[in-house]
C-alpha atoms as a PDB file:
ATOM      1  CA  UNK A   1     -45.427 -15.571  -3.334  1.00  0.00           C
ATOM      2  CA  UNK A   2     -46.405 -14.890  -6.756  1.00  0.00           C
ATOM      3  CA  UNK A   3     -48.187 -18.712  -7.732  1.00  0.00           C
ATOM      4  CA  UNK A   4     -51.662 -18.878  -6.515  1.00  0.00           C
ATOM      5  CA  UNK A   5     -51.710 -22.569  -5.586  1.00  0.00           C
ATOM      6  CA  UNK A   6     -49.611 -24.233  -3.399  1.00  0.00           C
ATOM      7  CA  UNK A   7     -48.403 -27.675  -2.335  1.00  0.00           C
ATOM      8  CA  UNK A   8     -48.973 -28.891   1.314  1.00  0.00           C
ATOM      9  CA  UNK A   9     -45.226 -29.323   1.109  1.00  0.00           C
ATOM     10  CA  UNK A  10     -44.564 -26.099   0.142  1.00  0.00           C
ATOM     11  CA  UNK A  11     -46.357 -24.087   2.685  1.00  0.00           C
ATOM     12  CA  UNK A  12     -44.993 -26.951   5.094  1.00  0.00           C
ATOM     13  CA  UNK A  13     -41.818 -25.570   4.220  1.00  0.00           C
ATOM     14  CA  UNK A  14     -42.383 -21.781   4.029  1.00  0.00           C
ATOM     15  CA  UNK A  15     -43.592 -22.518   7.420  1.00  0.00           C
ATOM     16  CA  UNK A  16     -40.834 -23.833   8.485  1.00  0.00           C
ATOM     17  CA  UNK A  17     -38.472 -21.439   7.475  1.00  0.00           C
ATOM     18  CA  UNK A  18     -40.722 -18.277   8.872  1.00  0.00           C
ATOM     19  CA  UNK A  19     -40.419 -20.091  11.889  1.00  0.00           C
ATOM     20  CA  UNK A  20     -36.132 -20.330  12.279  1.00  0.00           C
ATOM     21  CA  UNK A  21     -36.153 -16.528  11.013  1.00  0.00           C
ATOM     22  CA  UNK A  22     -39.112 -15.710  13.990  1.00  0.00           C
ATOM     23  CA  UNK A  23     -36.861 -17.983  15.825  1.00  0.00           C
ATOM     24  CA  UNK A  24     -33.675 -16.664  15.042  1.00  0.00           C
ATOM     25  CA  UNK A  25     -35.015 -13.260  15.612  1.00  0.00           C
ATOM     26  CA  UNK A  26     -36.299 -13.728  18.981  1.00  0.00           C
ATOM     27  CA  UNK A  27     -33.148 -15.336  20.367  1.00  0.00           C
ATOM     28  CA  UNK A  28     -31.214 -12.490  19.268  1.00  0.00           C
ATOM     29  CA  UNK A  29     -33.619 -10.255  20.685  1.00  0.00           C
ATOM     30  CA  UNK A  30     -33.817 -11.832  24.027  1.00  0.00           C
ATOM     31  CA  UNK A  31     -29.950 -11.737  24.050  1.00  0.00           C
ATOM     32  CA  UNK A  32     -29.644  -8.474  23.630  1.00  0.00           C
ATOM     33  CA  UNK A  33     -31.970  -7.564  26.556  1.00  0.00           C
ATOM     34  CA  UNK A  34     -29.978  -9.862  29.180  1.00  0.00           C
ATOM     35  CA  UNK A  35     -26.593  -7.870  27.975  1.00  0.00           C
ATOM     36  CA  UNK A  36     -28.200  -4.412  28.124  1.00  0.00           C
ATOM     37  CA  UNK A  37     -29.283  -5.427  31.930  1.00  0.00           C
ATOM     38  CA  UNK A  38     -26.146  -6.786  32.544  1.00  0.00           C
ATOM     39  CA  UNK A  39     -24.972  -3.744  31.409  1.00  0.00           C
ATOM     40  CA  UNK A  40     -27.157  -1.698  33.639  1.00  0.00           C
ATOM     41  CA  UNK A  41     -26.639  -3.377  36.640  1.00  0.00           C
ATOM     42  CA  UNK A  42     -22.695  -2.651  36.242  1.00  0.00           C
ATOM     43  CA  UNK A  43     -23.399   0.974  36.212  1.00  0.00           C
ATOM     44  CA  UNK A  44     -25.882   0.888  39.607  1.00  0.00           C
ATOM     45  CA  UNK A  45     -23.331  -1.307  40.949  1.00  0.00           C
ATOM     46  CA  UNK A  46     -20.117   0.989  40.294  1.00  0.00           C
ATOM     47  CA  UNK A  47     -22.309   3.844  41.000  1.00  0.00           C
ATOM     48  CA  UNK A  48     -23.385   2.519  44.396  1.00  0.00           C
ATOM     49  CA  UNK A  49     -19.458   1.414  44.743  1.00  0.00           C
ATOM     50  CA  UNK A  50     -18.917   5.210  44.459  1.00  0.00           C
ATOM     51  CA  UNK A  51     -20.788   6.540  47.085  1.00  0.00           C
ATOM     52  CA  UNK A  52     -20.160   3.681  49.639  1.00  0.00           C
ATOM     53  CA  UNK A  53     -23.457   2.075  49.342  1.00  0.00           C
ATOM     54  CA  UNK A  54     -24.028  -1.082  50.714  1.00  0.00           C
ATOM     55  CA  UNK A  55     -26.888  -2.625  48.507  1.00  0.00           C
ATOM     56  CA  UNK A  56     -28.700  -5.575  49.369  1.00  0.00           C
ATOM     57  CA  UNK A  57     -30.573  -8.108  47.110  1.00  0.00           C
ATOM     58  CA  UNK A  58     -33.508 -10.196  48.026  1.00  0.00           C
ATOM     59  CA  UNK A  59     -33.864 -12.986  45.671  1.00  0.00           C
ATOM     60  CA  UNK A  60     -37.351 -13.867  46.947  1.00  0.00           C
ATOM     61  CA  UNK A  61     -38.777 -10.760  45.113  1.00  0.00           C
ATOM     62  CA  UNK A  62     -38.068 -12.527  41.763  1.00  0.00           C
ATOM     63  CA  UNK A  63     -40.302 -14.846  42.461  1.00  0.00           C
ATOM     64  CA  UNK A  64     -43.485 -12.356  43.968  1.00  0.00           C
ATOM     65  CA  UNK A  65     -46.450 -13.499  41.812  1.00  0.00           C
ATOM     66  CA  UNK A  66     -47.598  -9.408  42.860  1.00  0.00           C
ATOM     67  CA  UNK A  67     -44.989  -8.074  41.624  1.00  0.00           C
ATOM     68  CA  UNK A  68     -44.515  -9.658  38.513  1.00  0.00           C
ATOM     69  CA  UNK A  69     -48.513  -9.191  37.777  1.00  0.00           C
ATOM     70  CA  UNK A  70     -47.818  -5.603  39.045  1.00  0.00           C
ATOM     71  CA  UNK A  71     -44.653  -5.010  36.070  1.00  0.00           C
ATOM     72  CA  UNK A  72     -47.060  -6.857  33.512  1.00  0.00           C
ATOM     73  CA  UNK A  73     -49.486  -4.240  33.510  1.00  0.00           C
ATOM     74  CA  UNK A  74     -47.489  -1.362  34.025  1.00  0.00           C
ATOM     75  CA  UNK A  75     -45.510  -2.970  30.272  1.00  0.00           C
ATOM     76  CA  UNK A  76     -49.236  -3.258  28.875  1.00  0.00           C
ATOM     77  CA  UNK A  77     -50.224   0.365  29.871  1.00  0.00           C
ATOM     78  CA  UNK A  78     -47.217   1.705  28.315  1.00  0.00           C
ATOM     79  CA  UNK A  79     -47.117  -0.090  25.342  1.00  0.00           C
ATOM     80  CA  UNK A  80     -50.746   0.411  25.129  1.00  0.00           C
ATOM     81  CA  UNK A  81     -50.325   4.008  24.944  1.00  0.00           C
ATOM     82  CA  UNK A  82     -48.663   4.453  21.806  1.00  0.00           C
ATOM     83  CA  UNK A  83     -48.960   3.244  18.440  1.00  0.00           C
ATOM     84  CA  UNK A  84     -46.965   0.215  17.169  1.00  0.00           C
ATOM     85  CA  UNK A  85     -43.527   1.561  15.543  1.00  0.00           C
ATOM     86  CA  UNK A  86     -43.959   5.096  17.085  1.00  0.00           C
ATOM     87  CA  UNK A  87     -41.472   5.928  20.029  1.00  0.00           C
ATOM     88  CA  UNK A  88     -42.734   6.809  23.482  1.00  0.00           C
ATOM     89  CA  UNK A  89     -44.892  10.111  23.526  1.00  0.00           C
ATOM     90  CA  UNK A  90     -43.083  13.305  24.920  1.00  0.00           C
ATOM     91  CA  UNK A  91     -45.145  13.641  27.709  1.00  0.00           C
ATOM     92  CA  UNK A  92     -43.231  10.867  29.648  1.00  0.00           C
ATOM     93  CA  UNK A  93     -40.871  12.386  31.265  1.00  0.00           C
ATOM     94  CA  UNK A  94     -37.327  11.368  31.438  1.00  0.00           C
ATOM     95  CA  UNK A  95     -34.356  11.105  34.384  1.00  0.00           C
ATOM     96  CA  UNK A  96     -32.547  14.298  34.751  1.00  0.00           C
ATOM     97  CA  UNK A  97     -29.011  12.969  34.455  1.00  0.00           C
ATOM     98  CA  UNK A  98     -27.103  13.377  38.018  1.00  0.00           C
ATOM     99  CA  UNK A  99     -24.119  15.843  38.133  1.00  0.00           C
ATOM    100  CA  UNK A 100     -21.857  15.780  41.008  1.00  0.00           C
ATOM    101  CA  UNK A 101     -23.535  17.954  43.426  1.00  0.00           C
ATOM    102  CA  UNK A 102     -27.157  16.021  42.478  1.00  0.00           C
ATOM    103  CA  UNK A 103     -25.688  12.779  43.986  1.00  0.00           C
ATOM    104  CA  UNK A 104     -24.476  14.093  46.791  1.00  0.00           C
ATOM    105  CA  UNK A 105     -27.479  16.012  47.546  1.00  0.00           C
ATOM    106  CA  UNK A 106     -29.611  13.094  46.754  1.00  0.00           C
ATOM    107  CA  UNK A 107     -27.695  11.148  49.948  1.00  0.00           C
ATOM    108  CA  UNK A 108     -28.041  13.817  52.044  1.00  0.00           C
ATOM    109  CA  UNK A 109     -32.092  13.767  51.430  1.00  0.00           C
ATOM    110  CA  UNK A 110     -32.053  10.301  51.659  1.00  0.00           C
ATOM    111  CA  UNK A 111     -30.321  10.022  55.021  1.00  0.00           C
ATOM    112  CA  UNK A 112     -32.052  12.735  56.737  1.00  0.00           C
ATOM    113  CA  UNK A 113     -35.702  10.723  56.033  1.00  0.00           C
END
């Protein structure tokens, strides 16, 4: 954008193409989020398949004004915590991975409560 005058047609269409690239980028975005939880959800499921749990859905949740108000703000606390472009700060801790005798172990605290 090197001219310092322009045309209502011209911004009309630099407008217009921001807006397919925002677009575009969005779309790809949001599809990439429903195959990385589609991807998650295969792992709980095979792992659950593993250890013979029965897991059981209630669909109803989804729609919990409470909860969803509840997952907003959590999402706004994180992201307010750290600067835009800057990963997550080190003091959040992360999932130990579970070896073989974690899982187990896990069940066996789990079915005693």
């Amino acid at each position: 954008l090197v001219e310092d005058t322009y045309t209502s047609d011209e911004i009309a269409e630099m407008l217009a193409g921001l807006q397919a690239v925002v677009r575009g980028e969005v779309e790809t975005e949001l599809l990439n989020m429903a195959h990385t939880n589609a991807l998650l959800l295969r792992q709980l499921f095979n792992q659950a398949e593993k250890w013979h749990l029965k897991l059981q859905a209630d669909i109803s949740e989804l729609e919990n004004r409470d909860l969803l108000e509840a997952v907003k703000e959590f999402e706004n606390k994180q992201f307010s915590m750290r600067e835009v472009g800057t990963p997550f700060s080190p003091k959040h801790k992360k999932l130990e991975p579970l070896n073989e005798g974690g899982g187990a172990a896990l069940l066996q605290l789990v079915s005693y409560s």
